[in-house]
C-alpha atoms as a PDB file:
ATOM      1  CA  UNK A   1       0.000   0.000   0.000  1.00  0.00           C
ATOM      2  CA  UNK A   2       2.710   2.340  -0.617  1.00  0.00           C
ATOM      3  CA  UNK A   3       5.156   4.529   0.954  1.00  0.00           C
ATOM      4  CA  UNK A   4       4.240   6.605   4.137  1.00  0.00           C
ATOM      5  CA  UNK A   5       2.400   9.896   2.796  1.00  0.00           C
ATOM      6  CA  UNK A   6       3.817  13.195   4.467  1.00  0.00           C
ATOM      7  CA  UNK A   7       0.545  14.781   5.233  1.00  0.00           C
ATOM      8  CA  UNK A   8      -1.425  17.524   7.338  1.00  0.00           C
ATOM      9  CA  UNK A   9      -4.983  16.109   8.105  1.00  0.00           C
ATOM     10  CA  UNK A  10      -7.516  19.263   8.221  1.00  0.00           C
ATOM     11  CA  UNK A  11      -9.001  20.956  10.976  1.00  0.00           C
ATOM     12  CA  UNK A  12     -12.000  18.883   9.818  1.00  0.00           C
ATOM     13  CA  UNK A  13     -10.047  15.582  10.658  1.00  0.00           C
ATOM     14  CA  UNK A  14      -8.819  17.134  13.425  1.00  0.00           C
ATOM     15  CA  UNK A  15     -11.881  17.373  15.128  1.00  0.00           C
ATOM     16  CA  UNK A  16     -13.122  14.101  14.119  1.00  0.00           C
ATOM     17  CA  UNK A  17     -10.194  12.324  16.190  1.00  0.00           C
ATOM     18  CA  UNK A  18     -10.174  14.418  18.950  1.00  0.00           C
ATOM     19  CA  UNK A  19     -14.514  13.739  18.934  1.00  0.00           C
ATOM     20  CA  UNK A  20     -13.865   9.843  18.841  1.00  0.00           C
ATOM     21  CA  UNK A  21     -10.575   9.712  21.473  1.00  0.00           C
ATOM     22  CA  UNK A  22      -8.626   8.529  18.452  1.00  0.00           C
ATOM     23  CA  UNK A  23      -4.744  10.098  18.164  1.00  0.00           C
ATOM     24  CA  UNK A  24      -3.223   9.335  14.827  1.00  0.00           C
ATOM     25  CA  UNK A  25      -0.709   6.216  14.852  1.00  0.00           C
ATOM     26  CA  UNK A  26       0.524   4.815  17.662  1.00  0.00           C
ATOM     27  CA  UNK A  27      -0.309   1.655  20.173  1.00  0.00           C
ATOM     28  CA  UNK A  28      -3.310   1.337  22.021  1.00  0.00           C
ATOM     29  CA  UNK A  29      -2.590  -0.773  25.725  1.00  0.00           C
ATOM     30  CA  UNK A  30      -3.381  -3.897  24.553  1.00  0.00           C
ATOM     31  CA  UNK A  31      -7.097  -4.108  26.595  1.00  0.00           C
ATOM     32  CA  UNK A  32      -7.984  -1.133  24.455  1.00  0.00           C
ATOM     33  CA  UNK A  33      -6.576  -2.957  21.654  1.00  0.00           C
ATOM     34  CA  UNK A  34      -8.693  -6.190  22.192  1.00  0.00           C
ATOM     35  CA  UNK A  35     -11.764  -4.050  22.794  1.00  0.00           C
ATOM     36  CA  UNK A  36     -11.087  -1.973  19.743  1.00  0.00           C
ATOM     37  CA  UNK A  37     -11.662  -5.354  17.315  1.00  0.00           C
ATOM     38  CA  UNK A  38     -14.032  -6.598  19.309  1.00  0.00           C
ATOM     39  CA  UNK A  39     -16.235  -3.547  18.335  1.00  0.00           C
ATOM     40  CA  UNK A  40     -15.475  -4.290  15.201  1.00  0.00           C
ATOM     41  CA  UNK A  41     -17.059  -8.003  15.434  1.00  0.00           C
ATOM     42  CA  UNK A  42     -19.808  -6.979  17.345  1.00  0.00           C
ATOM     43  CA  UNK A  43     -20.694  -4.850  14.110  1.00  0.00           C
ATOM     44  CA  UNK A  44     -20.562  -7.737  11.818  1.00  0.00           C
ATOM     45  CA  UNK A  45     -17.228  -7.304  10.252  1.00  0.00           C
ATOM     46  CA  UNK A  46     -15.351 -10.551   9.673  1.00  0.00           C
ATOM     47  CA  UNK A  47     -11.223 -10.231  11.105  1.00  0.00           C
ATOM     48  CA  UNK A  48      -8.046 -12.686  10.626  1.00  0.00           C
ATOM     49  CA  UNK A  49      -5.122 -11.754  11.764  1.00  0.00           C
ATOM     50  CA  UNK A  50      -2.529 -10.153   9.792  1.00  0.00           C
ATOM     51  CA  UNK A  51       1.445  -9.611   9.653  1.00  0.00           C
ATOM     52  CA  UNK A  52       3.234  -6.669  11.812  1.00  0.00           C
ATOM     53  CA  UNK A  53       6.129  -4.558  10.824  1.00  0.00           C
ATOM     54  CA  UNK A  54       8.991  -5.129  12.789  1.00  0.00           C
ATOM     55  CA  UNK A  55      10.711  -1.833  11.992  1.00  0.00           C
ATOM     56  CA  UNK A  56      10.682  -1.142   8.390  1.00  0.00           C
ATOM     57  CA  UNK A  57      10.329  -5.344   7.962  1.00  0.00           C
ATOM     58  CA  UNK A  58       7.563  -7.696   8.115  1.00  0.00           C
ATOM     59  CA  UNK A  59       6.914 -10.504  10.301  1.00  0.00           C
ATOM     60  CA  UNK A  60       6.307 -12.844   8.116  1.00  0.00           C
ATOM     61  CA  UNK A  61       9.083 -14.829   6.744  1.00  0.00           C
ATOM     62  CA  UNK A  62       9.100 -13.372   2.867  1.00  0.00           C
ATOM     63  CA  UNK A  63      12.402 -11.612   1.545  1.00  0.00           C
ATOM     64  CA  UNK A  64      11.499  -8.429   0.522  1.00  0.00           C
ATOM     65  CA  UNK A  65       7.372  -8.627   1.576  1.00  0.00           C
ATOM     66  CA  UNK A  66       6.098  -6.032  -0.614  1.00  0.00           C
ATOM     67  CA  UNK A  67       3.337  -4.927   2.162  1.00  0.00           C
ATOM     68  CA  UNK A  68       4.581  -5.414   5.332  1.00  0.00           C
ATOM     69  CA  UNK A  69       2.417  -5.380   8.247  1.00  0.00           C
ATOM     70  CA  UNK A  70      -0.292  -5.241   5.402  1.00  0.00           C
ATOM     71  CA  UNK A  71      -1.418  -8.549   4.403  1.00  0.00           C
ATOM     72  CA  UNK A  72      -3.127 -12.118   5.934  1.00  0.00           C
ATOM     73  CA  UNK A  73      -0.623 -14.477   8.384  1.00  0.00           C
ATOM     74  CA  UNK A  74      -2.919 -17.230   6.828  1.00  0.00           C
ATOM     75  CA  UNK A  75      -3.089 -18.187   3.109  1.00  0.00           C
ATOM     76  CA  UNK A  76      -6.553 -19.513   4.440  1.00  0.00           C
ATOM     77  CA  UNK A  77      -8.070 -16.018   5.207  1.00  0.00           C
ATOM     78  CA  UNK A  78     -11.253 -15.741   3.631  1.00  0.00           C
ATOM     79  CA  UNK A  79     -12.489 -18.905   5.380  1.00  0.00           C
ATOM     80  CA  UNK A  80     -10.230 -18.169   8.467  1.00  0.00           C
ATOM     81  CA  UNK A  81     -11.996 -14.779   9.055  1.00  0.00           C
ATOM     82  CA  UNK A  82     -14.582 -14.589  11.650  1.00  0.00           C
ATOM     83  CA  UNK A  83     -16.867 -11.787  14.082  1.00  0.00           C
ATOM     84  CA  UNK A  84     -16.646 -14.920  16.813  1.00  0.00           C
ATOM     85  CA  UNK A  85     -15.745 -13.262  19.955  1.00  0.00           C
ATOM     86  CA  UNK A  86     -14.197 -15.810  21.684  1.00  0.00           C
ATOM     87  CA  UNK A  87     -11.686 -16.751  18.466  1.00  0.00           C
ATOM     88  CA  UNK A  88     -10.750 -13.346  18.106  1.00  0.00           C
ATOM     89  CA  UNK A  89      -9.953 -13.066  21.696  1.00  0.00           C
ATOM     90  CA  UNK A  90      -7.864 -15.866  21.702  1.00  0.00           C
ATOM     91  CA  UNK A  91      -5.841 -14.518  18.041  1.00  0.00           C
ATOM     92  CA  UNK A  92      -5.490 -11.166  20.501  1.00  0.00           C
ATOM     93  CA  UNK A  93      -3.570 -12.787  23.355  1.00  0.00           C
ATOM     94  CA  UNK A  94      -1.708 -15.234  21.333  1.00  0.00           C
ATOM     95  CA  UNK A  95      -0.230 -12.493  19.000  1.00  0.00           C
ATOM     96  CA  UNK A  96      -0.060  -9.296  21.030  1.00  0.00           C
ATOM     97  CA  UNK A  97       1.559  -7.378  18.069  1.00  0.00           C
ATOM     98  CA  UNK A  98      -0.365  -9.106  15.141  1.00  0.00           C
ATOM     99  CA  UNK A  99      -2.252  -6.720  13.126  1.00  0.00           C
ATOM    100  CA  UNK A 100      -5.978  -7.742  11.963  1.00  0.00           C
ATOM    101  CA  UNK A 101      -7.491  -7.697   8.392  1.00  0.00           C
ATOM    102  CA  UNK A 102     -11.384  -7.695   7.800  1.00  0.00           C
ATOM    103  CA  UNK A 103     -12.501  -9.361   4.895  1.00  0.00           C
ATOM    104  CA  UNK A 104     -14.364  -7.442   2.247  1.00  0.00           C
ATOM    105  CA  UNK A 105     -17.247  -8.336  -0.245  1.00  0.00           C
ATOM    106  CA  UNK A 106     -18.711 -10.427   2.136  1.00  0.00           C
ATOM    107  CA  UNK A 107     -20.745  -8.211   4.636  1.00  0.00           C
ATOM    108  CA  UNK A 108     -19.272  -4.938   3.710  1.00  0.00           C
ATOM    109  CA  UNK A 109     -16.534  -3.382   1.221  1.00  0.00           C
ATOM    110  CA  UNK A 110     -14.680  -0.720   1.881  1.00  0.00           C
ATOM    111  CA  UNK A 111     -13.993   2.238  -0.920  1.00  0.00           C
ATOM    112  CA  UNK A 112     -10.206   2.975  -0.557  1.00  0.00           C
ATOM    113  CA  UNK A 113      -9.361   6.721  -1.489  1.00  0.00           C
ATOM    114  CA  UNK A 114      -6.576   8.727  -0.973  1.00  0.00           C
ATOM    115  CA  UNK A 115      -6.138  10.599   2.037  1.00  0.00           C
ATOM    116  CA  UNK A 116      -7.315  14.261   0.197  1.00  0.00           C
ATOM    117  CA  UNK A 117     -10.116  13.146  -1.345  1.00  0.00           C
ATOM    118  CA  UNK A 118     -11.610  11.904   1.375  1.00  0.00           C
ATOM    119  CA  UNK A 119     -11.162  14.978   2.969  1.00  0.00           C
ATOM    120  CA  UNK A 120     -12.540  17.147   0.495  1.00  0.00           C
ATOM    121  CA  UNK A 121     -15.704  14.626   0.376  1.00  0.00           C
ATOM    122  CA  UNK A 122     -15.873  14.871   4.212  1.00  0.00           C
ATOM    123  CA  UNK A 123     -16.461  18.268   4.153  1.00  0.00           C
ATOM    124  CA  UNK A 124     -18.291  19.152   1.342  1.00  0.00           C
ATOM    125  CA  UNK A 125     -21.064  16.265   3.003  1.00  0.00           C
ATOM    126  CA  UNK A 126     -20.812  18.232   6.241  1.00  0.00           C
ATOM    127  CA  UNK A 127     -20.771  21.915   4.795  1.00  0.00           C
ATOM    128  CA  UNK A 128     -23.861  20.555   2.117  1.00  0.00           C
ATOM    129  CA  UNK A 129     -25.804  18.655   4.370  1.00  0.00           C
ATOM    130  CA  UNK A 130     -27.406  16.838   1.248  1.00  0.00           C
ATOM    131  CA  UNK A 131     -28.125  13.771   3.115  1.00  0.00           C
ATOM    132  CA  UNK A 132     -25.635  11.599   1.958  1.00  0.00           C
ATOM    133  CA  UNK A 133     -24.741   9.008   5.183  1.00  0.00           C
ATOM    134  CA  UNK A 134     -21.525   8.133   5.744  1.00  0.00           C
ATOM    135  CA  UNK A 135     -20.455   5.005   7.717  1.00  0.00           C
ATOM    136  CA  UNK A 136     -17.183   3.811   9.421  1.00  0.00           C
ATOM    137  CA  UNK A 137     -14.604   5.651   8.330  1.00  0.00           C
ATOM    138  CA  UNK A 138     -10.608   4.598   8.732  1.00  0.00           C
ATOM    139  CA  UNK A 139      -7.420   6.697   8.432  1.00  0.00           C
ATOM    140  CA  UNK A 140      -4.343   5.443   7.098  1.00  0.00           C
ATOM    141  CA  UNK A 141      -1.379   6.679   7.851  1.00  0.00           C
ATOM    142  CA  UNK A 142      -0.069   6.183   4.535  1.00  0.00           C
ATOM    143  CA  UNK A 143      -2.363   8.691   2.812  1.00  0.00           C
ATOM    144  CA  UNK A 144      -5.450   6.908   2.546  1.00  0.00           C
ATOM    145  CA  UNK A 145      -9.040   6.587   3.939  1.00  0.00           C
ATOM    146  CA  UNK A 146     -11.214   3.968   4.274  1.00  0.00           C
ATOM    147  CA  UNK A 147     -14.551   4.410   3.913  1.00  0.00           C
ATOM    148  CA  UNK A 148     -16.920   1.624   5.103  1.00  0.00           C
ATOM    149  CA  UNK A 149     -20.000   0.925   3.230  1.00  0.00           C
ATOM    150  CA  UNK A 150     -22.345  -2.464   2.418  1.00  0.00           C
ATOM    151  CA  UNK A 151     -21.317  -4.825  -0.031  1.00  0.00           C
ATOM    152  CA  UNK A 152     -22.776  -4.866  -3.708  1.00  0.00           C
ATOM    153  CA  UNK A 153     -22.134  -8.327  -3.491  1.00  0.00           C
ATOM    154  CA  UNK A 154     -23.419 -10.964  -1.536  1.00  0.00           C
ATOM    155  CA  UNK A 155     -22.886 -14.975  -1.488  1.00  0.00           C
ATOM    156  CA  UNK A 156     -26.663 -14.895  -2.038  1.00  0.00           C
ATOM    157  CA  UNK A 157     -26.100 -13.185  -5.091  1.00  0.00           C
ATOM    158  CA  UNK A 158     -23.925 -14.923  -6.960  1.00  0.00           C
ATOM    159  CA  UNK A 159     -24.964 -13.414 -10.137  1.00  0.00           C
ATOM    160  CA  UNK A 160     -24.482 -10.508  -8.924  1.00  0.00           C
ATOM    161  CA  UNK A 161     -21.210  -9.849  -7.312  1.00  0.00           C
ATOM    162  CA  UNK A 162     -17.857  -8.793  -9.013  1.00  0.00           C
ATOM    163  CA  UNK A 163     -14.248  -9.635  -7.621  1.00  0.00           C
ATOM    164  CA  UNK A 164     -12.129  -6.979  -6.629  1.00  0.00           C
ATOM    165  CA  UNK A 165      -9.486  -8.395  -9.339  1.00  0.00           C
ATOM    166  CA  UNK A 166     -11.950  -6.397 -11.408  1.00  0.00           C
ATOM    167  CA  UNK A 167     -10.765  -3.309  -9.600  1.00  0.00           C
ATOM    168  CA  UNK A 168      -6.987  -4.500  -7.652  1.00  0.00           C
ATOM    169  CA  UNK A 169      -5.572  -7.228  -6.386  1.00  0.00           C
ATOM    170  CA  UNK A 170      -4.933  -6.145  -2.488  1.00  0.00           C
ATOM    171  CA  UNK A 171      -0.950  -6.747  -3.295  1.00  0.00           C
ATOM    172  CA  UNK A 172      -0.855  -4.821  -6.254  1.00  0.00           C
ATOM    173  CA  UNK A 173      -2.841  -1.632  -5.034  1.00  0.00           C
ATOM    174  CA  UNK A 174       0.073   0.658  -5.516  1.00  0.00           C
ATOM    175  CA  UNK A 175      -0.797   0.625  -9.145  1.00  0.00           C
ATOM    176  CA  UNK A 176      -3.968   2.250  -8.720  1.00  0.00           C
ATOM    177  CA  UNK A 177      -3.653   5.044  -6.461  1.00  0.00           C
ATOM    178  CA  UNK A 178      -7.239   6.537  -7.024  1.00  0.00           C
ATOM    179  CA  UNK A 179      -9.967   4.870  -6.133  1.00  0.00           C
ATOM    180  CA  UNK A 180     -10.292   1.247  -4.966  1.00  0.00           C
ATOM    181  CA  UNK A 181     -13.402  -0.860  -4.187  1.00  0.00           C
ATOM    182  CA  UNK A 182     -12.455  -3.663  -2.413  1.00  0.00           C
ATOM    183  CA  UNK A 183     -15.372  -6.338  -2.338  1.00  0.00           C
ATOM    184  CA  UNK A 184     -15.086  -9.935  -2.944  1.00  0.00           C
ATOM    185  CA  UNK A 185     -11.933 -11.670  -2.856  1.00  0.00           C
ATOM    186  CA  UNK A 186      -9.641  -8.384  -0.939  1.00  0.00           C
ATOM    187  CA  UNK A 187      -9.242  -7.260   2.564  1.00  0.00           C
ATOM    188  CA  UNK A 188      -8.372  -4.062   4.497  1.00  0.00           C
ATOM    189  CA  UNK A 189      -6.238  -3.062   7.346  1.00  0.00           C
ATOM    190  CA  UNK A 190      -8.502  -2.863  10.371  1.00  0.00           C
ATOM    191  CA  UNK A 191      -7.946  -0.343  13.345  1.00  0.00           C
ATOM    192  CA  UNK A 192      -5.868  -0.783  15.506  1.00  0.00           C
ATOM    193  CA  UNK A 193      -3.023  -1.327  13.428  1.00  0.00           C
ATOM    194  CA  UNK A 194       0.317  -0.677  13.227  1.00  0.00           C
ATOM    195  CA  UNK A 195       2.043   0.327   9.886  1.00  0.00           C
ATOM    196  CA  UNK A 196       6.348   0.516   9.026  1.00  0.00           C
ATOM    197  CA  UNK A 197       8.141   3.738  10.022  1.00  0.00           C
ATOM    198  CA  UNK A 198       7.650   5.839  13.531  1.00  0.00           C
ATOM    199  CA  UNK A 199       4.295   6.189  15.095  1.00  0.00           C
ATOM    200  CA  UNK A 200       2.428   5.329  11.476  1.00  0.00           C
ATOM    201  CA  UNK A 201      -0.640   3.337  12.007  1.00  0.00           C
ATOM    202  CA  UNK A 202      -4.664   2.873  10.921  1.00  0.00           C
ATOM    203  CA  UNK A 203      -7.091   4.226  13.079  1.00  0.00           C
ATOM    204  CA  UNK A 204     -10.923   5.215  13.525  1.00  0.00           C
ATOM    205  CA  UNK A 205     -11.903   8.479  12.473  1.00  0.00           C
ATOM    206  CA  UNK A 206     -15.613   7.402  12.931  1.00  0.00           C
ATOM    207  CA  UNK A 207     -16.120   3.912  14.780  1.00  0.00           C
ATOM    208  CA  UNK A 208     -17.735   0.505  14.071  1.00  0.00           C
ATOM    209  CA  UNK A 209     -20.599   1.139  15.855  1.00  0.00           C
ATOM    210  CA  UNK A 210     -21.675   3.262  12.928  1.00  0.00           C
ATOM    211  CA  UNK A 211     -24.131   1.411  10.439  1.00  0.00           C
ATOM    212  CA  UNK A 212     -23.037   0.696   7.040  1.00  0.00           C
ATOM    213  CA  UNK A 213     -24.151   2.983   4.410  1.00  0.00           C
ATOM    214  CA  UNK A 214     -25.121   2.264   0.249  1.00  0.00           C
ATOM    215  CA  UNK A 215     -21.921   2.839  -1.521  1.00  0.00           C
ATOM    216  CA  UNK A 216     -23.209   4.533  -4.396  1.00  0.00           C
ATOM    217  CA  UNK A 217     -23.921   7.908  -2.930  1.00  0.00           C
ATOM    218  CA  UNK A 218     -20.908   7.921  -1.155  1.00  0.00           C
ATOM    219  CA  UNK A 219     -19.074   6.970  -4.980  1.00  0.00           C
ATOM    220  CA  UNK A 220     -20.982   9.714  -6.453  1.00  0.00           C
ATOM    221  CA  UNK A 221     -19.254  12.211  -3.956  1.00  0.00           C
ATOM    222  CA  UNK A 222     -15.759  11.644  -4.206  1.00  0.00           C
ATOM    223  CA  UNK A 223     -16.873  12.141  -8.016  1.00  0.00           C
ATOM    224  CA  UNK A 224     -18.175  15.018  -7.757  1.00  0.00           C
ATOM    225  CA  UNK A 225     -15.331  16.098  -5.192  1.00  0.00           C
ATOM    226  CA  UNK A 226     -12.518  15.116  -7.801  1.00  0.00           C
ATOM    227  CA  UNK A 227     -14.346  17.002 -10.606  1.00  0.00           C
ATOM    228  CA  UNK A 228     -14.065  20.100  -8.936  1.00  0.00           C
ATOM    229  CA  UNK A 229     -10.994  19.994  -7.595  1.00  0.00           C
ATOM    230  CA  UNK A 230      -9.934  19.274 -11.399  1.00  0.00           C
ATOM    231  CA  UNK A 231     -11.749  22.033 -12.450  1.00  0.00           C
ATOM    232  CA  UNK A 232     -14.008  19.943 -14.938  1.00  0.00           C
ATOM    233  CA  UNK A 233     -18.125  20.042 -14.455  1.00  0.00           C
ATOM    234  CA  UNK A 234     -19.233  17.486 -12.274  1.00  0.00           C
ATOM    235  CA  UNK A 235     -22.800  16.457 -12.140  1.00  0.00           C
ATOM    236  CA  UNK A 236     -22.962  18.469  -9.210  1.00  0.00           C
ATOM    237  CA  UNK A 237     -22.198  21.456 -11.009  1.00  0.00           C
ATOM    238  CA  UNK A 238     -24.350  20.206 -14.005  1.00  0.00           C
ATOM    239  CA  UNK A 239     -27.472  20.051 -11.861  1.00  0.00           C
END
């Protein structure tokens, strides 16, 4: 998922973490920690554990892992991942460090955006006050944001899902650094987590125990966000 990003969040940011108790980066004590993800299953959202950086490294055993700290400890993550409570208590104490993935496109997908643009969306929705809902929403201290949403895809509708090869392969992400829609068949960082390099990490800038939101309004946003801040008519500035 790229280099770290060497960024300013807003005062609109700002206020969000300071709102929610959430600093950028850093370690939770690790009963905040457990408690964190566990808000997370409670919601609905599916976790496996992940990899950790061990300074600038991974800790998995890959020369040269091209997302540390980033990816699944278990080849066997889609089925692996759970919201069980007492399984994801036990991953917690058994690897204090380990970082935690959710799976995506099965309950929820996430829409991956850089860092600015979700920004920009946040407070154009908050300074518009259009209606448009927004759900869980993660920070990356990499430059991105994570906005969590339902899933378009469902294993009750088979006919009607698409894999997120369509859009990136969660290894290869660095090739598309717009949008991404991870849904079936990728995965996301979940907060707490930990990323390479001092004090970088994933955190909540609005919490789990916000409902999931239709994806499409949200899409139509950051569309209409990126058209103006290109300078081209949106279909904002169409209407």
């Amino acid at each position: 998922m790229g280099a770290a990003h060497d960024r300013r969040p807003g005062r609109l940011t700002q206020w969000w973490r300071r709102a929610t108790g959430q600093p950028p980066g850093g370690e939770p004590p690790a009963q905040d920690r457990t408690a964190l993800l566990l808000a997370v299953a409670q919601a609905g959202l599916p976790l496996a554990p992940a990899a950790h950086p061990v300074g600038h490294r991974c800790s998995c055993a890959r020369v040269g892992c091209p997302t540390p700290g980033r990816h699944p400890v278990s080849f066997a993550w889609q089925t692996q991942s759970t919201h069980d409570r007492a399984q994801i208590e036990r991953w917690a104490a058994a690897e204090p460090e380990a970082n935690f993935v959710t799976a995506t496109g099965m309950v929820h997908d996430v829409l991956d955006v850089p860092f600015d643009t979700g920004e920009r969306v946040l407070a154009r929705l908050a300074e518009n006050g259009d209606g448009t809902e927004i759900g869980p929403v993660a920070v990356s201290d990499d430059g991105r944001m994570f906005f969590f949403t339902t899933t378009r895809g469902t294993p009750e509708d088979e006919d009607e899902y698409w894999p997120c090869e369509l859009d990136s392969h969660p290894e290869s992400v660095d090739e598309h650094p717009g949008l991404r829609w991870h849904c079936r068949g990728s995965y996301v960082l979940v907060p707490p987590a930990r990323l390479p390099g001092e004090g970088l990490g994933v955190t909540w800038l609005r919490g789990p125990e916000h409902p999931l939101v239709d994806p499409l309004p949200l899409l139509a946003a950051f569309t209409d966000a990126e058209a103006v801040a290109a300078g081209t008519p949106g279909e904002e500035q169409e209407r």
